[in-house]
Structures are given as structure tokens and as C-alpha cells.
Protein backbone atom coordinates (compact mmCIF):
# COMPACT_ATOMS: atom_id res chain seq x y z
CA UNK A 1 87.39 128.34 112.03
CA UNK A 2 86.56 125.75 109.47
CA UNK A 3 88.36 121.81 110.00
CA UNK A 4 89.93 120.11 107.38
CA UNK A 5 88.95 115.91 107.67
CA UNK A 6 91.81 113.90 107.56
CA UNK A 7 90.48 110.34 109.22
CA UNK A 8 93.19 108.19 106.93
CA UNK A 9 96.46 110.75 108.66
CA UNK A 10 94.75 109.73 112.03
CA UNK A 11 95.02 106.05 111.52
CA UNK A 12 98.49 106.06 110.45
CA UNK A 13 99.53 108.60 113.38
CA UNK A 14 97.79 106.40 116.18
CA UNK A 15 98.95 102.96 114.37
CA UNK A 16 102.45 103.92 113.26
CA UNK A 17 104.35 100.98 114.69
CA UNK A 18 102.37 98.17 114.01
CA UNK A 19 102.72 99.79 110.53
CA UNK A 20 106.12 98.68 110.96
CA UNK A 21 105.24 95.31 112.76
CA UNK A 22 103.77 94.18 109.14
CA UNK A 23 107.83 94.47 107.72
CA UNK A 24 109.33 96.64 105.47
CA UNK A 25 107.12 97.84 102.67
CA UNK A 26 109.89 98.28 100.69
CA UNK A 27 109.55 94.49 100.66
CA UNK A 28 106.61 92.90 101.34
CA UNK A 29 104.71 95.68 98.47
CA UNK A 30 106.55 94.20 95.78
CA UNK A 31 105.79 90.73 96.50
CA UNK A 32 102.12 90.89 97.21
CA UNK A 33 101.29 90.54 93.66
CA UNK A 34 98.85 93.61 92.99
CA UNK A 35 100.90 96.94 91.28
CA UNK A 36 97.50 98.96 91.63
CA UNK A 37 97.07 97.99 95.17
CA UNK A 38 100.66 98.46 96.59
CA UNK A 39 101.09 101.84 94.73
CA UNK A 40 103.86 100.45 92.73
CA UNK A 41 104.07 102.48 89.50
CA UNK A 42 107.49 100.88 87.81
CA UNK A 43 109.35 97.80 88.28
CA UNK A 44 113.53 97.65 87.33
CA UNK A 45 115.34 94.96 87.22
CA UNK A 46 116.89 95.67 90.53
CA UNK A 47 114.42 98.58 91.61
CA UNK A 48 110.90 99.66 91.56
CA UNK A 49 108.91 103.06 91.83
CA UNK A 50 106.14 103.02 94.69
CA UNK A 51 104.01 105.76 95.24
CA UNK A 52 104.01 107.27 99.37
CA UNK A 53 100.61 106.60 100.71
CA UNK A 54 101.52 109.50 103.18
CA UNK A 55 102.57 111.94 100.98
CA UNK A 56 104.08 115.48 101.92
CA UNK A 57 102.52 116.40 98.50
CA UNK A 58 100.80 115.24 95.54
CA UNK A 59 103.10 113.03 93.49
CA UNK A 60 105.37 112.06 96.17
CA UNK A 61 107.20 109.09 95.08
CA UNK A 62 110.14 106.70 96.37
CA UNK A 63 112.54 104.63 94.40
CA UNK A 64 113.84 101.55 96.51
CA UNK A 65 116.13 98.75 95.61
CA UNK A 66 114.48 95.21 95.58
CA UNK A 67 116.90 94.19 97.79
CA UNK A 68 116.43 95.16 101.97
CA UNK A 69 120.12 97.01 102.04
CA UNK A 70 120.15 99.58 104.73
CA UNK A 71 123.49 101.85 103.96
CA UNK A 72 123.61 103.77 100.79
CA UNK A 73 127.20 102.01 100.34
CA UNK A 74 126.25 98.69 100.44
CA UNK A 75 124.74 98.98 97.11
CA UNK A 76 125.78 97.01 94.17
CA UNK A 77 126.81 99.84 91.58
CA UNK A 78 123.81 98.75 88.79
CA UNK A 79 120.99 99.30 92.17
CA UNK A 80 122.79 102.83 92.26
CA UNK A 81 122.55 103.39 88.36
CA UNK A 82 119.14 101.71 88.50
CA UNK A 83 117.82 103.91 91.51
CA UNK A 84 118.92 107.29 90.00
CA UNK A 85 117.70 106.56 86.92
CA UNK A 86 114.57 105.75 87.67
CA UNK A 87 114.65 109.02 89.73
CA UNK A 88 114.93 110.82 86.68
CA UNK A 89 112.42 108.93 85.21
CA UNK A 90 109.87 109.71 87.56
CA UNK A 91 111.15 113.64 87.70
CA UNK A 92 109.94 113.71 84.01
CA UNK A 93 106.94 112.17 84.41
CA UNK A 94 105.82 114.04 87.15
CA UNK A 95 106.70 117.02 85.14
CA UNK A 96 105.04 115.78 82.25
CA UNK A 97 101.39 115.23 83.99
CA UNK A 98 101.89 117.88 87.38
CA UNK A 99 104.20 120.75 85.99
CA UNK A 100 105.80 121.22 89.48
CA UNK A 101 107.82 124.02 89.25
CA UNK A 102 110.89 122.08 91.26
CA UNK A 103 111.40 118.98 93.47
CA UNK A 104 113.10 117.69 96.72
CA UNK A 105 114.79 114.81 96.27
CA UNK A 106 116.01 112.96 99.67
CA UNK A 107 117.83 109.87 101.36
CA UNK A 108 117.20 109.78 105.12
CA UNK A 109 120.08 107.04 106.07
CA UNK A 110 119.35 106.26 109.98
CA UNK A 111 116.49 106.99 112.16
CA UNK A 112 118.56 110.26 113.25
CA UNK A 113 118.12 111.49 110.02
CA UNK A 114 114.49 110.94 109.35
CA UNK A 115 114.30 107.93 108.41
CA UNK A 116 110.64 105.73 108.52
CA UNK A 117 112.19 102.76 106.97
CA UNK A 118 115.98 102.98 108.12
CA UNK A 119 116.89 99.32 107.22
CA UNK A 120 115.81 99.98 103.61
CA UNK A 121 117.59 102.75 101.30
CA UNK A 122 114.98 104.88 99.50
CA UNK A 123 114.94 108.37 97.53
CA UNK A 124 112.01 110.53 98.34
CA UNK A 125 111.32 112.07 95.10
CA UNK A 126 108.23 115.26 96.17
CA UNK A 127 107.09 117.45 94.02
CA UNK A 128 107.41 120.91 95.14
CA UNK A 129 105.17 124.55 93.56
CA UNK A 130 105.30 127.74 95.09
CA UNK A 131 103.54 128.40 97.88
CA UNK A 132 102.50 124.95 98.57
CA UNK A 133 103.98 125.42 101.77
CA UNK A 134 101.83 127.75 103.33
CA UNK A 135 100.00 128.46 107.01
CA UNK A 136 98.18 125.70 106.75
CA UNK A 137 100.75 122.88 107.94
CA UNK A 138 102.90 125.47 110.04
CA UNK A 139 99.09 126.93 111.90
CA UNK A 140 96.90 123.98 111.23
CA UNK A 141 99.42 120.93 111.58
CA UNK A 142 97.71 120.48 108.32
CA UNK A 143 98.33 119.31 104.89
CA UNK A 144 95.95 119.86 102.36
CA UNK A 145 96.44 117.30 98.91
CA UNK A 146 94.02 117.78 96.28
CA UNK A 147 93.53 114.65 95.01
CA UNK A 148 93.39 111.17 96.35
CA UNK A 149 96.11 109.22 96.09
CA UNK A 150 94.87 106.41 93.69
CA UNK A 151 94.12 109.29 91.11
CA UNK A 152 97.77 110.48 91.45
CA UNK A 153 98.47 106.91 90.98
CA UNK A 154 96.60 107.20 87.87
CA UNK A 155 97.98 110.06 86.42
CA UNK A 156 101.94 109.18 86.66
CA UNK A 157 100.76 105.66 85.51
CA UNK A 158 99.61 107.23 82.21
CA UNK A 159 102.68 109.94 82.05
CA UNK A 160 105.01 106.87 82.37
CA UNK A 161 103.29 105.45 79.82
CA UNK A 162 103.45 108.73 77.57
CA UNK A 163 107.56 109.21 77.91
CA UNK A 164 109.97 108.04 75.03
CA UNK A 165 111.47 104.83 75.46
């Protein structure tokens, strides 16, 4: 049987709360003052594009509000507008530079539902092509991505850069 290395899953696994302890990333990223380094791709007025650093599959990005609101109806109606546009931003980017051939889009609202980051509302945007859900996670408890994360980073920076204004 051959192993697939995965030391940076292991770290997150073992450490996942004090993940948490350092606040909500869908706050302290944007304020640390490095795009690159926080994985932050776009910034909206009152949202921003940040790229998963434990992503279910290459390309998997969120769009958050700026501000920490917790329940989907507590946004302002420009954060909604703002969040599912740049949703559909990022869907044609992604499609521009990956050529996924479809998507899951997702809100987990509570930690019932999923939710890493309950306190902060967040789309999931993942890129989905068949048959990248094969043995390997259901056998292997494995994911393999192809490509490190700062290259996807990269690549959708450039796409964004590409689409029509």
C-alpha cells in the first residue's frame, strides 16, 4: 500500500481549537495587512474573497462579510448583494483558470450544521469535476489536491485579474 504525506492536515487536526483561540479568521485575516499571506484574493467594500487553507478541493474559496455577523438575517441587504456577487465573481474565475465542470456552493449557519466559524456567515464556494470524489477519501480518509495552495492562490489571482470589469 503506498501513503500519501499530508504533515500540514495533521497540524490542523491535532491543533484545531487553538486555531480558534487566535479569533475568527474571518476577522483578524483582513486586518493583518498582507493579501498574499492571509489568502485573501478580493476585497469589497463590505466583503472580501479568502482562499480555504483546508480545502475540500483545489480552488475552494469563501466569501465573508467584513463585519463578524453570525445569522444569515442579520445582514445589511448591500453585505447580501455584495456576498453573492462576489460569489459569482469567483464562480467565473474559477471557471476561467480550473474549468470545473460544476460547484457546491454552501452556508453552514450553526455548529449543528457544519459550521467551523459559526459566529461568522461565510459561502463555501468548491469547485467540483467528476470523479474527484473517489476511494481515496471514503478508503484512505484521504484527500489528494494537486497543487499547493499558494499556486491556486496564484492562479485565481491572475483569472480575477483577466475578467471584464
Amino acid at each position: 500500500m503506498e501513503r500519501l504525506w499530508r504533515p500540514w492536515r495533521g497540524a490542523y487536526v491535532r491543533n484545531i481549537e487553538s486555531f480558534r483561540d487566535e479569533g475568527c479568521i474571518f476577522c483578524t485575516k483582513p486586518g493583518c495587512g498582507d493579501d498574499r499571506a492571509s489568502l485573501i484574493l478580493h476585497r469589497g467594500a463590505t466583503a472580501f474573497v479568502i482562499m480555504n487553507l483546508y480545502p475540500y478541493n483545489t480552488g475552494h474559496v469563501m466569501v465573508a462579510p467584513f463585519r463578524h455577523v453570525g445569522e444569515l438575517e442579520a445582514l445589511e441587504e448591500g453585505e447580501l448583494g455584495e456576498l453573492m456577487g462576489l460569489a459569482t465573481m469567483m464562480i467565473k474565475a474559477i471557471k476561467v483558470e480550473m474549468q470545473p465542470q460544476g460547484f457546491n456552493l454552501g452556508i453552514n449557519l450553526g455548529k449543528p450544521a457544519g459550521a467551523g466559524y459559526d459566529e461568522h456567515v461565510h459561502i463555501h464556494i468548491v469547485p467540483r469535476w467528476q470523479g474527484d470524489t473517489n476511494f481515496m477519501p471514503v478508503v484512505g480518509e484521504s484527500k489528494v489536491m494537486p497543487e499547493s495552495i499558494e499556486g491556486t492562490y496564484e492562479r485565481l489571482l491572475r483569472a480575477l485579474g483577466e475578467l471584464p470589469r
